[in-house]
Protein backbone atom coordinates (compact mmCIF):
# COMPACT_ATOMS: atom_id res chain seq x y z
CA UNK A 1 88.31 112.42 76.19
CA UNK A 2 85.94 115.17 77.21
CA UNK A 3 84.85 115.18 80.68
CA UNK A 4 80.36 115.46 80.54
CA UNK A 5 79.15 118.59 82.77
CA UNK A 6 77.97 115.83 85.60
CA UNK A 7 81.20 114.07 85.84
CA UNK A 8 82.86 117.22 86.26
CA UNK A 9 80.16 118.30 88.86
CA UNK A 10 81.02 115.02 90.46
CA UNK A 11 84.45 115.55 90.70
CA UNK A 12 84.48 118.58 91.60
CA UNK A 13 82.37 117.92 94.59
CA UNK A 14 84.26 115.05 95.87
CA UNK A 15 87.10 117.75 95.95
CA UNK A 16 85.10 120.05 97.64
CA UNK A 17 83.85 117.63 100.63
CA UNK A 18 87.44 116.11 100.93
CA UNK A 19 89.02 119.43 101.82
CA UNK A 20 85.72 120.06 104.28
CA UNK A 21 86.03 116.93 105.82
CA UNK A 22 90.45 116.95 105.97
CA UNK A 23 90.04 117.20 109.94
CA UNK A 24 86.89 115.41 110.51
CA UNK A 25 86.22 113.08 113.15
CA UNK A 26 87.32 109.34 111.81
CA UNK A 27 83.58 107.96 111.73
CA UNK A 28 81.98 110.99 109.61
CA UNK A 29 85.04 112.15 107.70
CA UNK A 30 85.83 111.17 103.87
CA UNK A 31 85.75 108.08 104.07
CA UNK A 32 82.79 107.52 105.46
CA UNK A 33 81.46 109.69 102.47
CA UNK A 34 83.09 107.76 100.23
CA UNK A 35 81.35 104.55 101.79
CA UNK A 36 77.90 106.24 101.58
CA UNK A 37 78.53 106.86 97.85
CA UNK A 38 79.82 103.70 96.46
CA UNK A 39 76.55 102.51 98.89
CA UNK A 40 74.39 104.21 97.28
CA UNK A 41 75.13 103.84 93.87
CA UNK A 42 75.18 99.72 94.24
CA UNK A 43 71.48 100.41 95.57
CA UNK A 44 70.55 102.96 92.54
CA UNK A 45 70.88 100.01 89.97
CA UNK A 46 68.03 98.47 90.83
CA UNK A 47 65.64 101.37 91.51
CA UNK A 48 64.02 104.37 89.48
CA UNK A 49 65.93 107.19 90.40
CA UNK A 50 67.96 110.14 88.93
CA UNK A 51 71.59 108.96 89.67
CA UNK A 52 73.03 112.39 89.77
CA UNK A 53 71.03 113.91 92.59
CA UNK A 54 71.69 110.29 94.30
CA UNK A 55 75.33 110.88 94.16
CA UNK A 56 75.40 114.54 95.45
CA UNK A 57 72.95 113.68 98.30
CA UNK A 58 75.11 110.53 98.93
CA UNK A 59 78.39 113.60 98.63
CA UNK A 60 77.15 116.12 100.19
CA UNK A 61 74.89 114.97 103.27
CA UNK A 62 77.20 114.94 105.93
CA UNK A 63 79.35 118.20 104.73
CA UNK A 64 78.21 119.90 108.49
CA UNK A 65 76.61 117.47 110.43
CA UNK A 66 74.72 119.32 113.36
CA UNK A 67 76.69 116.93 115.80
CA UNK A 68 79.82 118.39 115.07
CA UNK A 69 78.01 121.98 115.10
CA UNK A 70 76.77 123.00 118.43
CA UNK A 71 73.54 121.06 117.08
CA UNK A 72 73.39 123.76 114.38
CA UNK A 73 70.89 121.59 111.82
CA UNK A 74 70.68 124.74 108.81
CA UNK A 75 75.12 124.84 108.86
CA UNK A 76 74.84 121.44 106.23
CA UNK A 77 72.30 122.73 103.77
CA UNK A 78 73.39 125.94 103.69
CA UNK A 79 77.10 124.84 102.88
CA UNK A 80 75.29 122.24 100.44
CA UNK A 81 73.88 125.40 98.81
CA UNK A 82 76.26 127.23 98.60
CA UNK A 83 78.31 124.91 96.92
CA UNK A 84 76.07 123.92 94.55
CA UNK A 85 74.72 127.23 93.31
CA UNK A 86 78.42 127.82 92.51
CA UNK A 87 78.81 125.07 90.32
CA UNK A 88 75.94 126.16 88.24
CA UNK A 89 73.56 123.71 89.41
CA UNK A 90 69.94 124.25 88.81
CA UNK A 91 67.62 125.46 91.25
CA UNK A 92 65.74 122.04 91.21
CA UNK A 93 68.16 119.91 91.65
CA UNK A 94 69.66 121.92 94.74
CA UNK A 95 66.45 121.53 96.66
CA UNK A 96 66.22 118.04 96.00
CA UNK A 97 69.97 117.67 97.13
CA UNK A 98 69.15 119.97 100.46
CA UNK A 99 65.94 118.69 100.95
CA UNK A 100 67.32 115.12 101.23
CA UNK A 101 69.96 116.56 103.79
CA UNK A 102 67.56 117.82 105.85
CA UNK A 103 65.72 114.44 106.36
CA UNK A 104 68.41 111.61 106.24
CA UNK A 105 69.16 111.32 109.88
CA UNK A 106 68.02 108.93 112.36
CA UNK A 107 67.37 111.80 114.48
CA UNK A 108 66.52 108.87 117.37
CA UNK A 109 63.56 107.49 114.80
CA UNK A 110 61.39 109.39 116.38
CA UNK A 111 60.35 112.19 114.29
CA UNK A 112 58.32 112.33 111.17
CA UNK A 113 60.47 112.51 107.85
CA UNK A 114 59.22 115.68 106.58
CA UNK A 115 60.21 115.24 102.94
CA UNK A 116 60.49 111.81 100.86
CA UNK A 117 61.49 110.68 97.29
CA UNK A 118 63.38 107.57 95.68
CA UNK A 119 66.29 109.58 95.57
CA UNK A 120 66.39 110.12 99.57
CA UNK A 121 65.15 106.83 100.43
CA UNK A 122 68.47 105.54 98.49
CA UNK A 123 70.86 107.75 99.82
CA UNK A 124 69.44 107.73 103.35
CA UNK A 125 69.82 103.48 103.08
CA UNK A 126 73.46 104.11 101.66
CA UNK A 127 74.01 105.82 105.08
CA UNK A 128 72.43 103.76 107.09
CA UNK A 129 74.37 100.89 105.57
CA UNK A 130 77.33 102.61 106.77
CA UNK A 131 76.15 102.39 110.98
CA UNK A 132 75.71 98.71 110.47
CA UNK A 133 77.87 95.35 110.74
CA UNK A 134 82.14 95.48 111.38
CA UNK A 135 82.03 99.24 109.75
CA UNK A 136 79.12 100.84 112.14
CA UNK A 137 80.74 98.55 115.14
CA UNK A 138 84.09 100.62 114.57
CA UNK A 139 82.45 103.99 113.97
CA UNK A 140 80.30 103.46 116.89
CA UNK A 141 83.13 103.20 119.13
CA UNK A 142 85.44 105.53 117.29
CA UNK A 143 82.85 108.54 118.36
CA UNK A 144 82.24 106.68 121.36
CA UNK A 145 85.96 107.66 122.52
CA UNK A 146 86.04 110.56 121.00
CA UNK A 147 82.90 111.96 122.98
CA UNK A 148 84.94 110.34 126.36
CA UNK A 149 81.59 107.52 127.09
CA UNK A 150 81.72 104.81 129.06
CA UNK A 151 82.12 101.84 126.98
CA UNK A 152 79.21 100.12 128.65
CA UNK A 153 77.22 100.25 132.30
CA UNK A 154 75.03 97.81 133.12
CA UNK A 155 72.77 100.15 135.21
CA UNK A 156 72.49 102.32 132.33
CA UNK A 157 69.66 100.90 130.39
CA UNK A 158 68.69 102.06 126.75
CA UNK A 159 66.28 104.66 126.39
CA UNK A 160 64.32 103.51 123.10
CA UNK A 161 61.50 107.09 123.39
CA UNK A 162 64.69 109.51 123.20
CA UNK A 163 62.91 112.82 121.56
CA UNK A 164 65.68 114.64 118.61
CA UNK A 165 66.54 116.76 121.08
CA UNK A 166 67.32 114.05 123.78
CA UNK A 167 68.68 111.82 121.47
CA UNK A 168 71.37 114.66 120.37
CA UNK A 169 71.96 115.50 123.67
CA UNK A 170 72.35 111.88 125.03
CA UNK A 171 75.46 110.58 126.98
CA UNK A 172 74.68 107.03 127.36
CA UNK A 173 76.73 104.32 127.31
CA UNK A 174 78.36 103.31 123.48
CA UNK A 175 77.07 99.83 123.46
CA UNK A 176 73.46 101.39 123.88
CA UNK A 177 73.75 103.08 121.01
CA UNK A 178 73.43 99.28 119.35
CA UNK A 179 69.86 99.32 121.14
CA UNK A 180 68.96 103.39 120.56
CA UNK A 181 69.49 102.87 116.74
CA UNK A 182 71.65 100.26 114.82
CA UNK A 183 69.93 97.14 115.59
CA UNK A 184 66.99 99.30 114.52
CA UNK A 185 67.47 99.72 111.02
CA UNK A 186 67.31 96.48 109.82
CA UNK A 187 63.45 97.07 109.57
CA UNK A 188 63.99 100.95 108.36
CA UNK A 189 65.56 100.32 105.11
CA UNK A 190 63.32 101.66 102.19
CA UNK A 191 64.90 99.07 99.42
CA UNK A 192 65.11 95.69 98.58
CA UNK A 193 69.06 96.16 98.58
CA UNK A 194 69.23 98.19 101.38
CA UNK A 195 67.56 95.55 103.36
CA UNK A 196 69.31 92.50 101.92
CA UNK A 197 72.52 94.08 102.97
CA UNK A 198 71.36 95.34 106.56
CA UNK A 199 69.68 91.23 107.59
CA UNK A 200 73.71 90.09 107.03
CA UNK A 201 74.89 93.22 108.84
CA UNK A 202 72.45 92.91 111.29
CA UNK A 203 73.89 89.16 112.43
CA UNK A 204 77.23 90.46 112.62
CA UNK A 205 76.29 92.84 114.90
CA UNK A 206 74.06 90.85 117.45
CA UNK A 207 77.17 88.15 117.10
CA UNK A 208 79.41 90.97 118.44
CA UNK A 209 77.16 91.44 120.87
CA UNK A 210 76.69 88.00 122.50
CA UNK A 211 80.59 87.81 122.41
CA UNK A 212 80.77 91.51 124.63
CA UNK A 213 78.63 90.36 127.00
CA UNK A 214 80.54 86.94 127.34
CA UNK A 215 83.94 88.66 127.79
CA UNK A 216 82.11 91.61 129.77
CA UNK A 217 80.81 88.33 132.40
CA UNK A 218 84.01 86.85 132.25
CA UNK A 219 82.77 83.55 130.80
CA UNK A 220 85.11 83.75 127.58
């Protein structure tokens, strides 16, 4: 059977991110991807969107995230570009893909979203999927210890007004990350499936929760 020019594409980016991504930390390497992916094309069957610039945004938007950069927000799209220009991708399609990269992150859900379409709004649920319930638990603390934070301080509060830049730069706590952004994006998600998914996430998480600070207090 012949292969069509977009499953090709496809596979040849999954390829590409995998070897990017062979060393990355365990919360934003392949298999996170992968997640994100299979995520987001379970949400594109029931909206109007262009599947194929779903799936390379879904690919392709954490092949440099900034975290993992010095902060360095243009490394991503530029790799993105790169990448895609040599595949023979058109024009078009590449700033769609980059565009979306550009505005997917939480970013501390404090700045405007410079750029939108149904495309994005899929993809960027996809990912947000992937920071909530038993998954987004596990990768929370996974980059908690690998970033050496405190698992939790009670005189620490959560700081809910965290600019970008502050929210980058934060060292707080891992359990107020919960507080900062996951138990946030319950009422963030852009699609019906996004959201339906993210309410039974959502209880997992505040479950875990009441059960930390019941252990934490001694009382279980």
């Amino acid at each position: 059977m012949i292969k069509k020019p977009s499953e090709i594409l496809i596979n040849n980016t999954i390829a590409f991110v995998k070897e990017e991504l062979k060393n990355a930390e365990g919360g934003h390497d392949w298999f996170h991807i992968e997640r994100v992916y299979k995520n987001a094309m379970h949400i594109s069957e029931t909206e109007q969107v262009d599947t194929l610039i779903v799936a390379l945004g879904a690919l392709l938007h954490d092949i440099a995230d900034s975290k993992f950069h010095d902060g360095d927000e243009a490394v991503g799209p530029k790799k993105a570009t790169d990448f895609l220009t040599s595949e023979g991708v058109s024009e078009e399609i590449i700033e769609h893909v980059v565009q979306s990269i550009k505005n997917i992150s939480f970013k501390g859900g404090n700045k405007t979203q410079a750029f939108h379409s149904n495309e994005l709004a899929v993809v960027q649920d996809a990912d947000r999927l992937d920071a909530l319930g038993a998954i987004g638990i596990a990768r929370t603390f996974n980059y908690g210890g690998f970033k050496n934070r405190t698992l939790y301080n009670p005189d620490i509060q959560p700081n809910l007004q965290m600019s970008p830049a502050e929210y980058k730069a934060s060292e707080a706590p891992t359990i107020n990350h919960f507080y900062e952004k996951l138990l946030l994006l319950k009422d963030r998600m852009n699609t019906e499936t996004g959201r339906r998914i993210a309410a039974e996430r959502h209880v997992f998480m505040e479950t875990f929760l009441q059960q930390f600070y019941a252990e934490w207090d001694g009382k279980k």
